[in-house]
N, C-alpha and C. Protein backbone atom coordinates (compact mmCIF):
# COMPACT_ATOMS: atom_id res chain seq x y z
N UNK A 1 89.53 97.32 119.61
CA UNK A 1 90.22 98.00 118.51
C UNK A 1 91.49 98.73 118.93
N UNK A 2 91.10 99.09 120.22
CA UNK A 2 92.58 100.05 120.77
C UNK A 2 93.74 99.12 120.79
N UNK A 3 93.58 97.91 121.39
CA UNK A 3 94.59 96.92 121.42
C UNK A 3 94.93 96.19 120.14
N UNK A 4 94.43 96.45 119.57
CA UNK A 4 94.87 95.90 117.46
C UNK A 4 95.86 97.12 117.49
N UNK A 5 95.49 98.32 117.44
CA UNK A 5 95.84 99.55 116.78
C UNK A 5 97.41 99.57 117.58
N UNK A 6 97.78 99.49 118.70
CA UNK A 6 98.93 99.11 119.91
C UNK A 6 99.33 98.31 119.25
N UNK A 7 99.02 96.91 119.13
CA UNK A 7 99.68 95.94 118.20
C UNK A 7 100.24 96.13 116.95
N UNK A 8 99.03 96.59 116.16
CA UNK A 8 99.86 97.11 115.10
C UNK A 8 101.15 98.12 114.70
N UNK A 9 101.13 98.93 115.76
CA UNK A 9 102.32 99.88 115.99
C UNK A 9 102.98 99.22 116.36
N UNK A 10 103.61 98.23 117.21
CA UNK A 10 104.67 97.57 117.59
C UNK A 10 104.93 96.66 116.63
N UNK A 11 104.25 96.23 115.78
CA UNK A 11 104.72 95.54 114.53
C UNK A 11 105.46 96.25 113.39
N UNK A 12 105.83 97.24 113.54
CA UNK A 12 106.79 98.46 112.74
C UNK A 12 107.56 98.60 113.37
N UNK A 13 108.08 98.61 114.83
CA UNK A 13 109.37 98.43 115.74
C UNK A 13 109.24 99.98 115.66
N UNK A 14 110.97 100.44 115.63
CA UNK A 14 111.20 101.91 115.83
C UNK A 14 110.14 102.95 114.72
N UNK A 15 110.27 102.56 113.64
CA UNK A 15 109.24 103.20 112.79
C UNK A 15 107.78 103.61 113.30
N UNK A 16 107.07 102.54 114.20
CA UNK A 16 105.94 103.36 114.73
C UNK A 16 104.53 103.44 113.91
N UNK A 17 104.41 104.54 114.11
CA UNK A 17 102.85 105.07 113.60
C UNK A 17 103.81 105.56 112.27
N UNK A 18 104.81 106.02 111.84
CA UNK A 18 105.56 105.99 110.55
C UNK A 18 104.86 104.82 109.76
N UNK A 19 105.74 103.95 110.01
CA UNK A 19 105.92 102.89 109.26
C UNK A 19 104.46 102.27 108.48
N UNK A 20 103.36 102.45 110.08
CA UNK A 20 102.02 102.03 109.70
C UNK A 20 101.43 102.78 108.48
N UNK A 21 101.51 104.58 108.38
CA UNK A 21 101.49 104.93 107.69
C UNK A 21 101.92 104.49 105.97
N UNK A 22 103.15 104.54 106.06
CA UNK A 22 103.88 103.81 105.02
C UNK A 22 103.34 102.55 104.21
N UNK A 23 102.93 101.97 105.10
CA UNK A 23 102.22 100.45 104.64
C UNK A 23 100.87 100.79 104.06
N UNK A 24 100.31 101.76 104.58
CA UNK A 24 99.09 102.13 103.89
C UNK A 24 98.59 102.93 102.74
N UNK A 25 100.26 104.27 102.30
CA UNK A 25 100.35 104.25 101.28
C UNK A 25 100.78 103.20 100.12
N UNK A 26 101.60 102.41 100.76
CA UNK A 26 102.00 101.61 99.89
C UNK A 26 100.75 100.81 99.08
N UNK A 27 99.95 100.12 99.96
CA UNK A 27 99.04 99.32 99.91
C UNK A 27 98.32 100.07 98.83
N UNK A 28 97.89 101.64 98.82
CA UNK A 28 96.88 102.18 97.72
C UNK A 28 97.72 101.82 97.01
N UNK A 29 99.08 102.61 96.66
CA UNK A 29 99.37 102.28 95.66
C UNK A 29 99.83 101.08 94.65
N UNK A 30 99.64 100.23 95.40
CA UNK A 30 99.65 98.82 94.72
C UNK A 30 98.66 98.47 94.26
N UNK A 31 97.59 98.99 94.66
CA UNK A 31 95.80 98.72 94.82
C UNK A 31 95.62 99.26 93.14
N UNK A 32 96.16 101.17 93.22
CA UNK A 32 95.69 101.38 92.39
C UNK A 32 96.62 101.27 90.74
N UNK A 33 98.27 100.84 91.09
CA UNK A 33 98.79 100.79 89.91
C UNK A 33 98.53 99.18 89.28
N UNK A 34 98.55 98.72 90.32
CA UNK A 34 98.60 96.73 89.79
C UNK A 34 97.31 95.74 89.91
N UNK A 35 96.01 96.82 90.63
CA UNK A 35 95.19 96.07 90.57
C UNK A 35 94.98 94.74 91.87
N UNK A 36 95.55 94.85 92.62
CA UNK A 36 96.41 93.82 93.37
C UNK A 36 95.34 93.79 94.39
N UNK A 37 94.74 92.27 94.45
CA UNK A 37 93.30 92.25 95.65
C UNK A 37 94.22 92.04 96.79
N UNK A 38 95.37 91.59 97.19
CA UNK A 38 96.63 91.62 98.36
C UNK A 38 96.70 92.96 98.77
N UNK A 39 96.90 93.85 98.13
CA UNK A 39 97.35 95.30 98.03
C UNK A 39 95.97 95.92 99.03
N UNK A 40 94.74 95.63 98.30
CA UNK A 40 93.27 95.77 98.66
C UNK A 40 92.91 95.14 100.18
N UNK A 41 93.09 94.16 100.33
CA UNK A 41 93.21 93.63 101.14
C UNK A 41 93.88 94.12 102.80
N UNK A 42 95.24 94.52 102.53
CA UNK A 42 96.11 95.23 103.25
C UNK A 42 95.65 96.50 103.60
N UNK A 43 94.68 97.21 102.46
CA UNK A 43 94.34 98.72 102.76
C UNK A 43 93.36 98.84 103.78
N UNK A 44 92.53 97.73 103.29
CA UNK A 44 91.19 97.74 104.14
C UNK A 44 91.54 97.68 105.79
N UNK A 45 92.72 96.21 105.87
CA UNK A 45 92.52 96.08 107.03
C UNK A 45 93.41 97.32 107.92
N UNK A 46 94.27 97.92 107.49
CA UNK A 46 95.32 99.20 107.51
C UNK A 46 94.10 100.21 108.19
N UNK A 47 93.03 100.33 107.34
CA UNK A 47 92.29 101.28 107.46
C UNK A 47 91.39 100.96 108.56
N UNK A 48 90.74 99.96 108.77
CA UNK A 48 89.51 99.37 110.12
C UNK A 48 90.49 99.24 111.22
N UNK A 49 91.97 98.95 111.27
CA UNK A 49 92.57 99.01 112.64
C UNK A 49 92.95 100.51 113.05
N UNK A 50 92.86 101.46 112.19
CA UNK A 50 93.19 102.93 112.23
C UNK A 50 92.15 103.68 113.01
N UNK A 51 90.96 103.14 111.87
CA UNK A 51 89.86 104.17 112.38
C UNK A 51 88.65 103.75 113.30
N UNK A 52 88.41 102.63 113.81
CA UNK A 52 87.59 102.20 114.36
C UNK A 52 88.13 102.24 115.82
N UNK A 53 89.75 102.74 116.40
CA UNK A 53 89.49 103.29 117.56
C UNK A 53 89.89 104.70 117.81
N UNK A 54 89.58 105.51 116.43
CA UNK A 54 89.90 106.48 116.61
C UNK A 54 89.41 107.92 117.70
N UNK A 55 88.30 107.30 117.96
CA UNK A 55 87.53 108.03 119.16
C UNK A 55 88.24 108.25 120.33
N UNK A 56 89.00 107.10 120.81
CA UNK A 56 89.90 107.74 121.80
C UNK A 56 91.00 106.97 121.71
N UNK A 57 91.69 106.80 120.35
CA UNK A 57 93.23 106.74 120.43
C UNK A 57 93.66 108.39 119.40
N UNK A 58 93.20 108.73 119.22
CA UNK A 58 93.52 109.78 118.81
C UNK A 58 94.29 111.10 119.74
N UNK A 59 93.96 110.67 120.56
CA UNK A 59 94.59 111.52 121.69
C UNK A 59 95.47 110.42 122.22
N UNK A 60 96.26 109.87 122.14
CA UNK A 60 96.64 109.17 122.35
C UNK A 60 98.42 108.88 121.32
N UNK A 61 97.93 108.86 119.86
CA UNK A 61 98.47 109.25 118.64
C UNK A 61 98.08 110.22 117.79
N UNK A 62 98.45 111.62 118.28
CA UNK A 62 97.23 112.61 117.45
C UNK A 62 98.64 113.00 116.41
N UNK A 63 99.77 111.93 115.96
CA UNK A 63 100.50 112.13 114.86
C UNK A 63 99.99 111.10 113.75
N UNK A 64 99.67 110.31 114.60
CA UNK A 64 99.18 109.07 113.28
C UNK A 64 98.01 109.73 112.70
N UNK A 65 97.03 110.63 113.44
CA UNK A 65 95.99 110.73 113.07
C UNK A 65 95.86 112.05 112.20
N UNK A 66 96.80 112.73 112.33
CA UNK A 66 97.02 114.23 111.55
C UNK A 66 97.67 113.51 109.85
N UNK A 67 98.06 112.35 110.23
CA UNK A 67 99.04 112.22 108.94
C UNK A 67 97.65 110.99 107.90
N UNK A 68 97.24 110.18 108.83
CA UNK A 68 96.14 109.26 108.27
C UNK A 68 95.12 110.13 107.76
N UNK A 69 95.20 111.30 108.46
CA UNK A 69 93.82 112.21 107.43
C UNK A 69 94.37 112.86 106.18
N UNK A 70 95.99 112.87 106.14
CA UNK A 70 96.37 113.74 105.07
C UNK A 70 96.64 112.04 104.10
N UNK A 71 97.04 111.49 104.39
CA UNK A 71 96.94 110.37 103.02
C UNK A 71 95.62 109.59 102.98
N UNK A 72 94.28 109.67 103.42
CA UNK A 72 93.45 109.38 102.58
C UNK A 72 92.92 110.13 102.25
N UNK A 73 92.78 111.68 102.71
CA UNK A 73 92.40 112.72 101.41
C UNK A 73 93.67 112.60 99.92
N UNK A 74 94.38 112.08 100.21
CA UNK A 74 95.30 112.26 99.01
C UNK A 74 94.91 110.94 98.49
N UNK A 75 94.31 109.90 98.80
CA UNK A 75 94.18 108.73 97.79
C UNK A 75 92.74 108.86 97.39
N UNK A 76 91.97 109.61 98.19
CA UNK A 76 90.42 109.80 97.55
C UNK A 76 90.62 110.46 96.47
N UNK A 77 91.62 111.40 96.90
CA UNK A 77 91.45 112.71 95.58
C UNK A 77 91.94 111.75 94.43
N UNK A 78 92.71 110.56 94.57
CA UNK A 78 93.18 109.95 93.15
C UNK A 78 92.24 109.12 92.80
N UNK A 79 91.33 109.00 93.64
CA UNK A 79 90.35 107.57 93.42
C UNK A 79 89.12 108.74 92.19
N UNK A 80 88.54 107.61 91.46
CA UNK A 80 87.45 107.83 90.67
C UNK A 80 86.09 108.55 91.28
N UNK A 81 85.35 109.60 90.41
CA UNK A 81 84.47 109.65 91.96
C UNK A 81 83.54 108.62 91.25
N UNK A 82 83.92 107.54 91.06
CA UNK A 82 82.89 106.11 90.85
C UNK A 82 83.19 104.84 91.81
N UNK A 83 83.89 105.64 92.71
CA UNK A 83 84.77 104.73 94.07
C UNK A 83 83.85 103.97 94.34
N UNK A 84 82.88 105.33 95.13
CA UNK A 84 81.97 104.31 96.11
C UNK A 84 81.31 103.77 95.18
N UNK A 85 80.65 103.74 94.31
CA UNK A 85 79.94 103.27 93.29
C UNK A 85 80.14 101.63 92.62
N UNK A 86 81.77 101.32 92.76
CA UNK A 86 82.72 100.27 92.30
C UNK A 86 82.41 99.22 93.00
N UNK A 87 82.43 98.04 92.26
CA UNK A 87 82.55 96.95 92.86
C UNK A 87 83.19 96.86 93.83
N UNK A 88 84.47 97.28 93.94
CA UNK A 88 85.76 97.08 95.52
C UNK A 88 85.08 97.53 96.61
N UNK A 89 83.84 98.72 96.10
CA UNK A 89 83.90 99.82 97.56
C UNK A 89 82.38 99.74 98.06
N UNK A 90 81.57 99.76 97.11
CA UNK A 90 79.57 99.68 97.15
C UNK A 90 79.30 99.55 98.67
N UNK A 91 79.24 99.68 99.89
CA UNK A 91 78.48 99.34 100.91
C UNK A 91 79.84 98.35 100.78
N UNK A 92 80.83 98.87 100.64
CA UNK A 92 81.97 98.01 101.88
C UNK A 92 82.84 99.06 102.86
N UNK A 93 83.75 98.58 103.17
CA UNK A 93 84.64 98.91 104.46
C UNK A 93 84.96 100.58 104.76
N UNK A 94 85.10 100.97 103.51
CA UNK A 94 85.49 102.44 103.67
C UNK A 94 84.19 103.76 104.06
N UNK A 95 82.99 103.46 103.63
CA UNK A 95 82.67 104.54 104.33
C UNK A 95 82.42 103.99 105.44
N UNK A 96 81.99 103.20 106.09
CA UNK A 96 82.05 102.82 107.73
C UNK A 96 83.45 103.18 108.61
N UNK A 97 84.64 103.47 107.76
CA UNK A 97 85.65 103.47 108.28
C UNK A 97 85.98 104.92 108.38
N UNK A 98 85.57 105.66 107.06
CA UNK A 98 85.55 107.28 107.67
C UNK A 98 84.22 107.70 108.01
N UNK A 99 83.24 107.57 108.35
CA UNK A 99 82.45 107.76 109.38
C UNK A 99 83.10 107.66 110.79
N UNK A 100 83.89 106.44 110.90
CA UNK A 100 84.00 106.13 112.19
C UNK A 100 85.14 107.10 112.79
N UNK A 101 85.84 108.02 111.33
CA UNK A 101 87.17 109.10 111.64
C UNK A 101 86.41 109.97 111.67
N UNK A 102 85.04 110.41 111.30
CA UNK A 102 84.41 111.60 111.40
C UNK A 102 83.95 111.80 112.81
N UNK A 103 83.71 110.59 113.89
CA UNK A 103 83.21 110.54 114.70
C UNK A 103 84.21 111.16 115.86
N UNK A 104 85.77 111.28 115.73
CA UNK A 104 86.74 112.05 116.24
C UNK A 104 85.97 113.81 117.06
N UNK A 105 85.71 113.67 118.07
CA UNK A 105 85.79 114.76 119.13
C UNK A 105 86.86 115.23 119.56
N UNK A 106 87.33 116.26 119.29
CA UNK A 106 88.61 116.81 120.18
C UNK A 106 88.19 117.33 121.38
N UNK A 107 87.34 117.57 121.55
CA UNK A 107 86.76 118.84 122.72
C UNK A 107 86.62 117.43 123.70
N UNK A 108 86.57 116.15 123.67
CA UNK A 108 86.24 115.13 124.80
C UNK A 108 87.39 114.40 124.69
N UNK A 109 88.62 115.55 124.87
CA UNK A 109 90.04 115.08 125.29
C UNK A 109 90.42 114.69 127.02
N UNK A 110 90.78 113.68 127.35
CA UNK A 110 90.56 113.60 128.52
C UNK A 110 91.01 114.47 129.36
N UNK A 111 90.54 114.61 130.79
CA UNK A 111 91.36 115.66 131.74
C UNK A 111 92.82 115.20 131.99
N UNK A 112 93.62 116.45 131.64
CA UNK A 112 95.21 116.31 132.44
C UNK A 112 95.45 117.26 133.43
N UNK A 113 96.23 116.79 134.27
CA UNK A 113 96.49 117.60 135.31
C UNK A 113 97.93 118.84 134.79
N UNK A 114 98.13 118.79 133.50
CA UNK A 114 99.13 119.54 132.93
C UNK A 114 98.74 119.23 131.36
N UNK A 115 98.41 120.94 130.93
CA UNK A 115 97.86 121.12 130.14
C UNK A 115 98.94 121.14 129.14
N UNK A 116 98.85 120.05 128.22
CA UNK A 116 100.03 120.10 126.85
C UNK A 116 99.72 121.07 125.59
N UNK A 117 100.27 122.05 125.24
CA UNK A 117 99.55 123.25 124.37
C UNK A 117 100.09 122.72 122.78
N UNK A 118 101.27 121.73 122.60
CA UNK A 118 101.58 121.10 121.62
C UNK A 118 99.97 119.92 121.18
N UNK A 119 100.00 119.48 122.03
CA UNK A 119 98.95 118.26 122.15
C UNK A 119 97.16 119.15 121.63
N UNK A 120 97.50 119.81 122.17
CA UNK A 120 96.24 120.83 121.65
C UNK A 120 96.04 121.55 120.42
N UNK A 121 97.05 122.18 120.33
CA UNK A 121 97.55 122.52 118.45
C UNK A 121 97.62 121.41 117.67
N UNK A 122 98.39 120.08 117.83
CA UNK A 122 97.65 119.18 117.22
C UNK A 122 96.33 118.49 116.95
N UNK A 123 95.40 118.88 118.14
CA UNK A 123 93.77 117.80 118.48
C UNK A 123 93.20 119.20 117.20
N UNK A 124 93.54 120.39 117.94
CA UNK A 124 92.51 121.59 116.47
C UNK A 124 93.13 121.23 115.04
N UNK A 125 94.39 120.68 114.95
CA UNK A 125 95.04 121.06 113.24
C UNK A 125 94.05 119.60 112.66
N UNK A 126 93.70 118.32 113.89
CA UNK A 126 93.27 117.23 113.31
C UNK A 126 91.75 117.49 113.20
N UNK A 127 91.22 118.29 114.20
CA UNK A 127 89.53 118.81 113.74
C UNK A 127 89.22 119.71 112.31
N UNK A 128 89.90 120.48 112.51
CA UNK A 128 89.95 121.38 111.37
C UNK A 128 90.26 120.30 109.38
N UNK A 129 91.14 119.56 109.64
CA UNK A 129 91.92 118.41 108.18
C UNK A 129 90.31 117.90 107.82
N UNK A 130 89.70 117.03 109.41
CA UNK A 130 88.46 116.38 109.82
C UNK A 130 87.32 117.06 109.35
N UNK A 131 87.33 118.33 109.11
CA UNK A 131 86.11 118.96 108.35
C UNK A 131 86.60 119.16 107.12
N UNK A 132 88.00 119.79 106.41
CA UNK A 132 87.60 119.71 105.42
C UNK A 132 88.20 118.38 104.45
N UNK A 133 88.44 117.16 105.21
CA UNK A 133 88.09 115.91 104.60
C UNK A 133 86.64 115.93 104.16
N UNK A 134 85.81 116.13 104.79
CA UNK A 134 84.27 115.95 105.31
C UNK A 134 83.66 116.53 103.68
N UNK A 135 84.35 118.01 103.31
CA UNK A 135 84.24 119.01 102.87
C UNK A 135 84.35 118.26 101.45
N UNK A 136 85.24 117.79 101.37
CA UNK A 136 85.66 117.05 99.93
C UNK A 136 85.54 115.81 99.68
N UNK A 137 85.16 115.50 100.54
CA UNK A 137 84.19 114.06 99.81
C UNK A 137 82.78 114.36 99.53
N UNK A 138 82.49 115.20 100.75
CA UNK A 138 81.08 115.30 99.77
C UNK A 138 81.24 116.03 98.33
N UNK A 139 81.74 116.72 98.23
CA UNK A 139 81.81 117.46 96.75
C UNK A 139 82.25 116.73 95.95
N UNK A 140 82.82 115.95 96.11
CA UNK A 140 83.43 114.60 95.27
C UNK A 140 82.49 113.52 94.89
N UNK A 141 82.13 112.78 95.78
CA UNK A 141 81.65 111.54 96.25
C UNK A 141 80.12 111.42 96.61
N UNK A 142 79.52 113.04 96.96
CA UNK A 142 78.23 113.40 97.36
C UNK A 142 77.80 112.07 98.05
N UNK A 143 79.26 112.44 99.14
CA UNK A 143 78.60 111.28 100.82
C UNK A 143 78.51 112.42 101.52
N UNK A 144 77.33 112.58 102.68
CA UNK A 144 77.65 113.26 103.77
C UNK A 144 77.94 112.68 104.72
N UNK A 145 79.73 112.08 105.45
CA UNK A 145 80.59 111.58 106.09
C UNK A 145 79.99 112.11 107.70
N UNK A 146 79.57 113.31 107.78
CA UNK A 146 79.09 113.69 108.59
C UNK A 146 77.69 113.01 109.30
N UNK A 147 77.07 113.09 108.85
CA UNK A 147 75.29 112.27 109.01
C UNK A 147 75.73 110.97 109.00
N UNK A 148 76.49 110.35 108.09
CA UNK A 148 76.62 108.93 108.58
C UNK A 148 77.59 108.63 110.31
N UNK A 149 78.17 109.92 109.77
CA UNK A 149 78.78 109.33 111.86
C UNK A 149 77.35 109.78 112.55
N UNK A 150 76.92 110.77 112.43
CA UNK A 150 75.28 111.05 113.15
C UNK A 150 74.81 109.56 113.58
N UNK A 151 74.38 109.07 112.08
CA UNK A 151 73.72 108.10 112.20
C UNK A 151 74.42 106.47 113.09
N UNK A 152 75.49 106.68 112.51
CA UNK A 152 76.27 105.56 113.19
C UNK A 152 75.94 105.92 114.71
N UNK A 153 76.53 106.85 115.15
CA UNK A 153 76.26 106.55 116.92
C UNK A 153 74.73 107.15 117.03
N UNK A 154 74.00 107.71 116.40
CA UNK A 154 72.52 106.73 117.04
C UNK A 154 72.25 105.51 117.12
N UNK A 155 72.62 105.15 115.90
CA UNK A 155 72.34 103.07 116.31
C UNK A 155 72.97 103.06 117.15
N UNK A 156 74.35 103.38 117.43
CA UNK A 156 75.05 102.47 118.67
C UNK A 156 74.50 103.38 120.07
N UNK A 157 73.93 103.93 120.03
CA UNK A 157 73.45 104.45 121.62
C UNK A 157 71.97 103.39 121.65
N UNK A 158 70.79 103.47 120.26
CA UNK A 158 70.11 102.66 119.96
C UNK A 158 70.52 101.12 120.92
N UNK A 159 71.54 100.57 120.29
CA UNK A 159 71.41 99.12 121.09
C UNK A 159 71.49 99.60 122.05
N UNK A 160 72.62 100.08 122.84
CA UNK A 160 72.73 99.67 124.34
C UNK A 160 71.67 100.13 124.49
N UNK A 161 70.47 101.43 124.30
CA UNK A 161 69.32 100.50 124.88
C UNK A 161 69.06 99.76 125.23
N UNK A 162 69.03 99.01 123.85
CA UNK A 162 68.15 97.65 123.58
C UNK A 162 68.56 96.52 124.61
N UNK A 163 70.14 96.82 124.73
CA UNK A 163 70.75 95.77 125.52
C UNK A 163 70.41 95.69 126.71
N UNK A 164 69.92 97.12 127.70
CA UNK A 164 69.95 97.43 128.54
C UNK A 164 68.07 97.28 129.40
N UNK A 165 67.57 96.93 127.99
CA UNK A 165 66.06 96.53 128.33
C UNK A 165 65.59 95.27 128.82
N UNK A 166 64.35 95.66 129.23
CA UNK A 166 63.92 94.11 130.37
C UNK A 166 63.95 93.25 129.30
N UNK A 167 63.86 91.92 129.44
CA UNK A 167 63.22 90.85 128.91
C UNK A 167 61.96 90.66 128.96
N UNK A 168 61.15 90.50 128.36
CA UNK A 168 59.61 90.22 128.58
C UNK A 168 59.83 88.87 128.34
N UNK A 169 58.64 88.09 128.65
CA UNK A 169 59.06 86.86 128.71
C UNK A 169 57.30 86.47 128.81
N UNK A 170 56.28 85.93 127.40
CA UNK A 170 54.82 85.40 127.44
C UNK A 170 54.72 84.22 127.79
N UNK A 171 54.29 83.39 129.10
CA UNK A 171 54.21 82.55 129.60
C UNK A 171 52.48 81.78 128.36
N UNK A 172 52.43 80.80 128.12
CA UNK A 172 51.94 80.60 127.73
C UNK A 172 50.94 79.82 128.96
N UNK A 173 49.07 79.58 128.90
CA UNK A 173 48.08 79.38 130.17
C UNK A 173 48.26 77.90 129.83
């Protein structure tokens, strides 16, 4: 996902994590003035290359990620609270996708040997947006964004278990 998310930024040239932005407002709003499954389409995938490596590209781009939390609290707040409920959304892409932004740790910023205090005022302004996103969807949407990242990385600690277990293997006499 880190290497989509790289890709995708170089596909905006000088614009950047701008531009990506840009494309993703655009995309709602095509979604939500024209109806447009292209528009839909574009958001989703805008959104799964954003947030699915946000765990540790966020430190990495902690501008894309201060600004990606302020425009999808601003397109939830326009969305119906019959979103998740909707055909477009029921057990599709988006709450897996902010779960996977809820799952954002600042405190497991990697070690630097020179402590950036800009870089740090940004990782708290993006924890702090990160709760009260959290804050307003549930009051909205009555998801708790929170428990589903819970739950999400129990399953995923869950497999590698699983992955990490013997084979048994019943020889038949």
């Amino acid at each position: 996902p880190s290497l989509r998310l790289e890709h995708a930024l170089t596909c905006f040239g000088g614009d950047g994590w701008r531009g990506l932005l840009g494309e993703f407002q655009l995309a709602f709003v095509l979604l939500m003035g024209l109806s447009s499954m292209a528009a839909l389409e574009q958001w989703k995938k805008l959104a799964h290359v954003v947030t699915f490596c946000a765990e540790s590209a966020v430190f990495e781009h902690p501008d894309l990620y201060s600004g990606f939390i302020d425009a999808i609290k601003a397109q939830l707040v326009r969305a119906g609270e019959d979103f998740f409920v909707d055909d477009y959304s029921e057990d599709s892409f988006l709450r897996p996708c902010l779960a996977a932004l809820m799952r954002i740790d600042v405190s497991r910023a990697p070690e630097r040997e020179i402590i950036d205090m800009d870089l740090e005022r940004k990782l708290a302004e993006i924890a702090s947006k990160l709760q009260n996103l959290a804050r307003d969807v549930k009051k909205k949407f009555d998801l708790d964004l929170v428990e589903e990242a819970e739950d999400a990385r129990r399953a995923e600690s869950r497999a590698r278990e699983d992955e990490d277990a013997p084979t048994i293997v019943e020889l038949s006499e």
